[in-house]
C-alpha atoms as a PDB file:
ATOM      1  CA  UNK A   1     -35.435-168.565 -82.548  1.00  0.00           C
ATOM      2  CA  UNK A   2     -39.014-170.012 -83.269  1.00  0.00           C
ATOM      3  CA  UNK A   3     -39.983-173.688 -83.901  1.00  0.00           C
ATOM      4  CA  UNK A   4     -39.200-175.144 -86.789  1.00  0.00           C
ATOM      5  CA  UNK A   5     -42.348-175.468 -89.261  1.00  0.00           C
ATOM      6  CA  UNK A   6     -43.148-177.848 -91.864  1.00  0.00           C
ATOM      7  CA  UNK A   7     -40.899-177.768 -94.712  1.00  0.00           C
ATOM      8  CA  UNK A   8     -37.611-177.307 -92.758  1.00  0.00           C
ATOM      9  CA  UNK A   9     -38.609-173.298 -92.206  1.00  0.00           C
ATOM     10  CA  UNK A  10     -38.434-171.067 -89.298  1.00  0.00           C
ATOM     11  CA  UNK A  11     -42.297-170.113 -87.919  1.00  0.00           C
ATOM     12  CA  UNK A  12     -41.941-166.176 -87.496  1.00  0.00           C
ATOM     13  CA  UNK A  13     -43.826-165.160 -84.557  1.00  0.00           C
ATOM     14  CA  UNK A  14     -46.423-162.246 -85.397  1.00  0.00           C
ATOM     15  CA  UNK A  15     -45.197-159.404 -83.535  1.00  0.00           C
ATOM     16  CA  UNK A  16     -48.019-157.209 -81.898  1.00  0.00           C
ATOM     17  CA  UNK A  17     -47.375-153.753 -81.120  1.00  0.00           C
ATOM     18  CA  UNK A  18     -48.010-152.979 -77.070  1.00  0.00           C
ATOM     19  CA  UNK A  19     -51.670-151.088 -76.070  1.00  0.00           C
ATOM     20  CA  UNK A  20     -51.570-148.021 -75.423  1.00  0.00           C
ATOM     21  CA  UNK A  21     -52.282-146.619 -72.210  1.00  0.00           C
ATOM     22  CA  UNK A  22     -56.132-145.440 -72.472  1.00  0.00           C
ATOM     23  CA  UNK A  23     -56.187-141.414 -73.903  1.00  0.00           C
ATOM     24  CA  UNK A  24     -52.448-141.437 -74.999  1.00  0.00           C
ATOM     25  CA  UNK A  25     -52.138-140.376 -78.662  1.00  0.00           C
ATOM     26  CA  UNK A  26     -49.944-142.454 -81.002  1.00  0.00           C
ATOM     27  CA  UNK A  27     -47.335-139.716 -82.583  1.00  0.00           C
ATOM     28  CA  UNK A  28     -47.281-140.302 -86.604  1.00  0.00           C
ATOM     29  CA  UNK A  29     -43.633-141.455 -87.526  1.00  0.00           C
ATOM     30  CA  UNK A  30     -42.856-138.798 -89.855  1.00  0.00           C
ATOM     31  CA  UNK A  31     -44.052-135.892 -86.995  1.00  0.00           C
ATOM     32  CA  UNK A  32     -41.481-138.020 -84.847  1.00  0.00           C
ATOM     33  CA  UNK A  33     -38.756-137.890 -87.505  1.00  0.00           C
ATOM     34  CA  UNK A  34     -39.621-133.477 -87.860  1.00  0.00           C
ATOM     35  CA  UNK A  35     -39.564-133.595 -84.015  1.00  0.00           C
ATOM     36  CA  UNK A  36     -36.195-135.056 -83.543  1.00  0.00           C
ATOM     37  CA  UNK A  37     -34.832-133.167 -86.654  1.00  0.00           C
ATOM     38  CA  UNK A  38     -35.817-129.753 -84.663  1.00  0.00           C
ATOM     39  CA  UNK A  39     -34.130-130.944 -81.858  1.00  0.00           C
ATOM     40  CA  UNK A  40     -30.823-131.505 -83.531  1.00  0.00           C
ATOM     41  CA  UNK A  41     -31.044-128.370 -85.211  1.00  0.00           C
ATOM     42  CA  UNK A  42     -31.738-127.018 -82.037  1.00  0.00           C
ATOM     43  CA  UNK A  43     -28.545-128.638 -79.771  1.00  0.00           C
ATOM     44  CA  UNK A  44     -26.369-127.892 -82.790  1.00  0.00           C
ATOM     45  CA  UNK A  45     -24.212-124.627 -83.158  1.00  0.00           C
ATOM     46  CA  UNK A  46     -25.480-122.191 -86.108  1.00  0.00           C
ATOM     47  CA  UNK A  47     -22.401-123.354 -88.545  1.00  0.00           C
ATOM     48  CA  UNK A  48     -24.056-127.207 -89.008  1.00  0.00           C
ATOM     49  CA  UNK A  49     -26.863-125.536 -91.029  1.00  0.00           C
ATOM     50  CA  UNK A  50     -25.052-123.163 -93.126  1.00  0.00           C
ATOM     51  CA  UNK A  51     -26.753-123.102 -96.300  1.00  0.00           C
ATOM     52  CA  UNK A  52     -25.146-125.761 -98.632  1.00  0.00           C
ATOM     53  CA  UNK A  53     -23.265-123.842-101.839  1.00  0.00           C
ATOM     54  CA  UNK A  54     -25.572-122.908-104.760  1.00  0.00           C
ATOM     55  CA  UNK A  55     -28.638-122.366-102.981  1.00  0.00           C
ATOM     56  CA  UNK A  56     -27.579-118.457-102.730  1.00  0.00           C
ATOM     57  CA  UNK A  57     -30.793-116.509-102.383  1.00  0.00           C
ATOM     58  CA  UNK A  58     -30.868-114.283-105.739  1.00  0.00           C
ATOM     59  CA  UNK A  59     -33.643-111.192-106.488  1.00  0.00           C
ATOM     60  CA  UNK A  60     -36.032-110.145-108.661  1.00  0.00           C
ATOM     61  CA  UNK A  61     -37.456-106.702-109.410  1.00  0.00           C
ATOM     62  CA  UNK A  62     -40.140-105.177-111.336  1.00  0.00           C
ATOM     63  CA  UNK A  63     -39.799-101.983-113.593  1.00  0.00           C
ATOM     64  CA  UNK A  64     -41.898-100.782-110.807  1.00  0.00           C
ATOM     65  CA  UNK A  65     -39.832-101.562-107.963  1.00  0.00           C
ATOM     66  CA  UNK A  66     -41.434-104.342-106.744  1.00  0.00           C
ATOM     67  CA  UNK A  67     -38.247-106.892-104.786  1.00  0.00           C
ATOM     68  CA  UNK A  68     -38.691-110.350-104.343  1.00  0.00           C
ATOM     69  CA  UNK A  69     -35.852-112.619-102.793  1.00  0.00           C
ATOM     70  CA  UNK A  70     -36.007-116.275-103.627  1.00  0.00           C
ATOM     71  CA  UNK A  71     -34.004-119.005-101.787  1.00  0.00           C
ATOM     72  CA  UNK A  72     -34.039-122.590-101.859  1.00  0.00           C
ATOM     73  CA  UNK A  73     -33.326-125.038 -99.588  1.00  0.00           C
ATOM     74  CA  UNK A  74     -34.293-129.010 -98.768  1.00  0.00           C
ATOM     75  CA  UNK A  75     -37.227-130.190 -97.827  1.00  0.00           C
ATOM     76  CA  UNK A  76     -36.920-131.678 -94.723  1.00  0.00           C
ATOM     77  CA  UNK A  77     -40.640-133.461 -94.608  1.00  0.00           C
ATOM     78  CA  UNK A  78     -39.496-135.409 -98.033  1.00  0.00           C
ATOM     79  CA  UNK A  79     -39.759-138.861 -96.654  1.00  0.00           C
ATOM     80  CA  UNK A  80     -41.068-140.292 -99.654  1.00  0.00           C
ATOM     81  CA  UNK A  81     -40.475-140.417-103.229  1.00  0.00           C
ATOM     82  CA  UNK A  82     -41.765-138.454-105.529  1.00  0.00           C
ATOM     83  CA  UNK A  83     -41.695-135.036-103.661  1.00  0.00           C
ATOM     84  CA  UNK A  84     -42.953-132.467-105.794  1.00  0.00           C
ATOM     85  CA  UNK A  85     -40.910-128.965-105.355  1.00  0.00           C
ATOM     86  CA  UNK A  86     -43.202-126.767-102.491  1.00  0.00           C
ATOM     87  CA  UNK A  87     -42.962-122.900-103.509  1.00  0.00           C
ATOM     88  CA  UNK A  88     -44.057-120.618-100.505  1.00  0.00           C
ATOM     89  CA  UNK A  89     -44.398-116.872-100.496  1.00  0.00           C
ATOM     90  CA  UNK A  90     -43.900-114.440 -97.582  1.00  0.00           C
ATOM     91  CA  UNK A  91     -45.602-111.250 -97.920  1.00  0.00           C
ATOM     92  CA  UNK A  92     -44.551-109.121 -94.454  1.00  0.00           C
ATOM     93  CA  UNK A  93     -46.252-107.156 -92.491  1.00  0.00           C
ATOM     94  CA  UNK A  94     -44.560-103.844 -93.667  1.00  0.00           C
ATOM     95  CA  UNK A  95     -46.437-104.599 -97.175  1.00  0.00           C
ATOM     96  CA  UNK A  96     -49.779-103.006 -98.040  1.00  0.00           C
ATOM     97  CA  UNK A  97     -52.404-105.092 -99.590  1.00  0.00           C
ATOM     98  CA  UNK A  98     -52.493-109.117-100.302  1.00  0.00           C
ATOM     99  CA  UNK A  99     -49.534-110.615-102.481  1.00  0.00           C
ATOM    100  CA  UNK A 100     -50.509-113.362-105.128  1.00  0.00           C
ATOM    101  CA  UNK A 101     -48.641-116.373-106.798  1.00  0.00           C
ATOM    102  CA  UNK A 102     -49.149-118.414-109.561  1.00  0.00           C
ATOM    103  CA  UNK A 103     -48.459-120.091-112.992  1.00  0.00           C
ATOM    104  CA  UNK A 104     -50.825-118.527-115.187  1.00  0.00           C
ATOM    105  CA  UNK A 105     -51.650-114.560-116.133  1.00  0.00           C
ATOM    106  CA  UNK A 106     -55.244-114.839-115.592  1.00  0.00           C
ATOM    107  CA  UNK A 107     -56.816-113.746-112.456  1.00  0.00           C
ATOM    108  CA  UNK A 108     -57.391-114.354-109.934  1.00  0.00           C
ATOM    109  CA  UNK A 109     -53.553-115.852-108.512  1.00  0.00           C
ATOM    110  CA  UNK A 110     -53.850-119.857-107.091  1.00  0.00           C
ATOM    111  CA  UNK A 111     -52.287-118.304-103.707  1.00  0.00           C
ATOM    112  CA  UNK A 112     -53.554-115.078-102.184  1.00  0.00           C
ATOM    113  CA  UNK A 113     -50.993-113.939 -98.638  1.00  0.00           C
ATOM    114  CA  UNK A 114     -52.296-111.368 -97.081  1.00  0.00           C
ATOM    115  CA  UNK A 115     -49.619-109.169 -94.680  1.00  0.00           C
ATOM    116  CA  UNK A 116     -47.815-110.327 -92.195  1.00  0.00           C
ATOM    117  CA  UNK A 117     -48.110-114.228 -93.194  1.00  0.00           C
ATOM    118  CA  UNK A 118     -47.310-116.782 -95.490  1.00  0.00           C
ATOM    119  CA  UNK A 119     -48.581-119.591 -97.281  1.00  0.00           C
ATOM    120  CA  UNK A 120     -47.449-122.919 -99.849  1.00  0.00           C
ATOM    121  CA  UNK A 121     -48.444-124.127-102.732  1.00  0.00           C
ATOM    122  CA  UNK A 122     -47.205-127.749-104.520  1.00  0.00           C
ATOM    123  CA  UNK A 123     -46.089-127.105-108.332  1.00  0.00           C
ATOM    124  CA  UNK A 124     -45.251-129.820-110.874  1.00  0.00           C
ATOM    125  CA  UNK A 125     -41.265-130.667-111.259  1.00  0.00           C
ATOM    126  CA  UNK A 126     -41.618-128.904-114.738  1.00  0.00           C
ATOM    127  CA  UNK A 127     -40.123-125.174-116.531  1.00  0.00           C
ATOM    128  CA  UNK A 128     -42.792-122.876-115.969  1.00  0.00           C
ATOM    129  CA  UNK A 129     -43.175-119.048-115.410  1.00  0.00           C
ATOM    130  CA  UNK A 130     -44.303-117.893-112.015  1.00  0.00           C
ATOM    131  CA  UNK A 131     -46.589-114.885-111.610  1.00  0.00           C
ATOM    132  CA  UNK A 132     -46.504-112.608-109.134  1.00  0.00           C
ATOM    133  CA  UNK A 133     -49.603-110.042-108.289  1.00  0.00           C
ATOM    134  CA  UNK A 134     -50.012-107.098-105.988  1.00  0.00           C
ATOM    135  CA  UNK A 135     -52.848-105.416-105.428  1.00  0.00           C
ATOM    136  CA  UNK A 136     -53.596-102.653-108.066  1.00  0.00           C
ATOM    137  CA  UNK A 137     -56.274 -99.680-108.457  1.00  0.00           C
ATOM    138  CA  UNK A 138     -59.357-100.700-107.476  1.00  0.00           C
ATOM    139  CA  UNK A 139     -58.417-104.184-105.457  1.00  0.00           C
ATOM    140  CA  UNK A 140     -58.056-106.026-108.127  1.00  0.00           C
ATOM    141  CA  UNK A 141     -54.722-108.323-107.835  1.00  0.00           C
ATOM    142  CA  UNK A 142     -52.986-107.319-111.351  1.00  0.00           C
ATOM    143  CA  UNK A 143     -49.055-109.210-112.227  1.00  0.00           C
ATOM    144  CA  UNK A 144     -46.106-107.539-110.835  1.00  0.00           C
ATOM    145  CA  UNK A 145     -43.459-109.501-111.625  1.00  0.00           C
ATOM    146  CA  UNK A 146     -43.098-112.819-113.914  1.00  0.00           C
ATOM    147  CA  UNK A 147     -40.403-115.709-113.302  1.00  0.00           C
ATOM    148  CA  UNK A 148     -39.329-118.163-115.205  1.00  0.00           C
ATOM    149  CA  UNK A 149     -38.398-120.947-112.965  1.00  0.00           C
ATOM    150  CA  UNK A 150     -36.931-124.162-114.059  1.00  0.00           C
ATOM    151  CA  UNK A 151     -38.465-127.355-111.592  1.00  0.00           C
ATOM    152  CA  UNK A 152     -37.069-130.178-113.194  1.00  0.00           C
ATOM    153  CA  UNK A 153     -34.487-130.830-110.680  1.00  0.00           C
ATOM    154  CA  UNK A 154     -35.740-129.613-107.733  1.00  0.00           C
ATOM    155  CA  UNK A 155     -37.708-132.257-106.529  1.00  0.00           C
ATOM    156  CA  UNK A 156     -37.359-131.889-103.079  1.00  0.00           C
ATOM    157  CA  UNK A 157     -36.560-128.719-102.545  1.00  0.00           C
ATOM    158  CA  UNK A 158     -38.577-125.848-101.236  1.00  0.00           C
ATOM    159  CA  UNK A 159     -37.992-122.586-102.501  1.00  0.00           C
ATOM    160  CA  UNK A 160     -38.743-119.191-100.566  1.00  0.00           C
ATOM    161  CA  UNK A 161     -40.151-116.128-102.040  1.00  0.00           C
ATOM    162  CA  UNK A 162     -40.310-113.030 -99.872  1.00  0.00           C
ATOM    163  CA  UNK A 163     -41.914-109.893-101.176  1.00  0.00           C
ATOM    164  CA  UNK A 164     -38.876-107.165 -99.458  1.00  0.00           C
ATOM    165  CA  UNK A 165     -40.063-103.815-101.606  1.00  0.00           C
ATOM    166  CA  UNK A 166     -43.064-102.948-103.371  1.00  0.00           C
ATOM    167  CA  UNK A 167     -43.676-100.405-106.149  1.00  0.00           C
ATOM    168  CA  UNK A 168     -44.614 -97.068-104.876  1.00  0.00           C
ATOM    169  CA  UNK A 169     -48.384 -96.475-104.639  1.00  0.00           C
ATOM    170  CA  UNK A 170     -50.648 -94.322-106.766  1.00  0.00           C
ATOM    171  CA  UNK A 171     -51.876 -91.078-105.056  1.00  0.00           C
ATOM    172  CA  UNK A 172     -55.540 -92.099-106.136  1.00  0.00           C
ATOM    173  CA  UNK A 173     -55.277 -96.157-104.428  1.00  0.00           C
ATOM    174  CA  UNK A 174     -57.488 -97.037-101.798  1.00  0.00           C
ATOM    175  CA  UNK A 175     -55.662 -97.135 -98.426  1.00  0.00           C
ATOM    176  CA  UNK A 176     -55.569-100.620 -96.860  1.00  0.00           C
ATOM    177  CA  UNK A 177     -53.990 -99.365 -93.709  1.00  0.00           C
ATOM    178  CA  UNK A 178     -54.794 -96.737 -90.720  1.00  0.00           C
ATOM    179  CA  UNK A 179     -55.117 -93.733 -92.030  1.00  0.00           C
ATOM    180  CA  UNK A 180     -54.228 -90.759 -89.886  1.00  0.00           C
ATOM    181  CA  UNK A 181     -56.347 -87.285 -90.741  1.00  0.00           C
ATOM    182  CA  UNK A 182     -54.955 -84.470 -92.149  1.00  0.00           C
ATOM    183  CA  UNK A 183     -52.481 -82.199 -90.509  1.00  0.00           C
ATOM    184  CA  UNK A 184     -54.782 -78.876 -89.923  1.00  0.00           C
ATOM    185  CA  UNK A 185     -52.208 -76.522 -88.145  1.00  0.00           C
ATOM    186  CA  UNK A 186     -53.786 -74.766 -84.833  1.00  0.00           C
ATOM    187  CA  UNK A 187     -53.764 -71.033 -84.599  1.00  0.00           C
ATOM    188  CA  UNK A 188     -52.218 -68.951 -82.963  1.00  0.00           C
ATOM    189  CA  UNK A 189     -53.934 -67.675 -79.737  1.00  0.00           C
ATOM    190  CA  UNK A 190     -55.421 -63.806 -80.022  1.00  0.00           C
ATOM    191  CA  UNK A 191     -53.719 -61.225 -78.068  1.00  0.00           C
ATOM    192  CA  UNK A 192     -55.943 -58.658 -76.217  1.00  0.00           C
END
C-alpha cells in the first residue's frame, strides 16, 4: 500500500509502463485480442464454431440467373460500441467481369470486386435495399439483383454475400477473359 496523503487518503503511485527495447513494435490491443482469438479458433476442434442457429445462409436469384448466397455471422473485431453492420461481397474467380454493391440504383455501385477477390463496405443499422450490379453490354455495371435487407438489429454482425452463378452472357458481350481462336478443322492430307 502507498503512504497515506493528506486528508486520510491513500497516494496512488503513477504506474509507468516499461521501455521498450529499441526497434520493438508495440502490438495494438485489439490486433492482440484478433491474434489470440485466431489462435483459439485454431487449437479448437471444428464443432466450437458451428454456426450459431438462425444465421442459416439463404439465396437470392435474379430472373436472369444471377445466385447470390448471403450469410451472417459476428463480428469478431466489435470491441466497441456502436458497431455498424459490415456487408462484404465475394465475387470468385470463376465469374466474368467486376461485381458491384450498393444502396442506391444509380451508377456507378459504392463497391466495385473485381474476380477472384473481395471487398467491405460499412452500412447504417437501418432497412434499406441493397443493389447488386454485373457487368452488362458495353462495360457498363447495370443492377442484377435488388435486396431488401433489414439492419436494425444487426449491429455487429457481418454479413457475407458471394456471387455463386451469373446470368448467361449475350453472344454480342465483350469477352473479359482469354479467348481461344476459332476451331478451323485441318485437312485431310492429298493422296498421290
Amino acid at each position: 500500500m502507498g503512504p497515506v496523503g493528506p486528508g486520510g487518503y491513500l497516494e496512488a503511485k503513477r504506474c509507468t509502463p516499461p521501455r521498450q527495447a529499441r526497434g520493438a513494435a508495440a502490438v495494438p490491443l485489439s490486433k492482440t485480442i484478433l491474434l489470440l482469438r485466431l489462435l483459439v479458433a485454431l487449437t479448437l476442434p471444428d464443432e466450437a464454431y458451428a454456426e450459431p442457429p438462425g444465421l442459416a445462409a439463404s439465396r437470392l436469384q435474379s430472373a436472369a440467373g444471377d445466385i447470390v448466397v448471403m450469410s451472417e455471422a459476428a463480428r469478431p473485431d466489435c470491441t466497441s460500441a456502436p458497431c455498424p453492420p459490415r456487408i462484404c461481397l465475394e465475387n470468385p474467380a470463376s465469374n466474368h467481369g467486376p461485381k458491384g454493391l450498393s444502396n442506391r440504383r444509380t451508377p456507378p455501385p459504392d463497391l466495385l470486386v473485381a474476380p477472384g477477390s473481395s471487398a467491405c463496405l460499412l452500412l447504417a443499422a437501418v432497412r434499406q435495399t441493397l443493389v447488386l450490379w454485373r457487368q452488362g453490354e458495353g462495360r457498363q455495371m447495370v443492377p442484377a439483383l435488388l435486396a431488401p435487407l433489414d439492419l436494425r438489429n444487426k449491429a455487429g454482425h457481418i454479413i457475407f454475400l458471394t456471387w455463386t452463378a451469373e446470368a448467361p452472357r449475350p453472344e454480342n458481350a465483350p469477352q473479359t477473359g482469354p479467348q481461344q481462336p476459332p476451331h478451323r478443322p485441318v485437312p485431310a492430307p492429298k493422296e498421290p
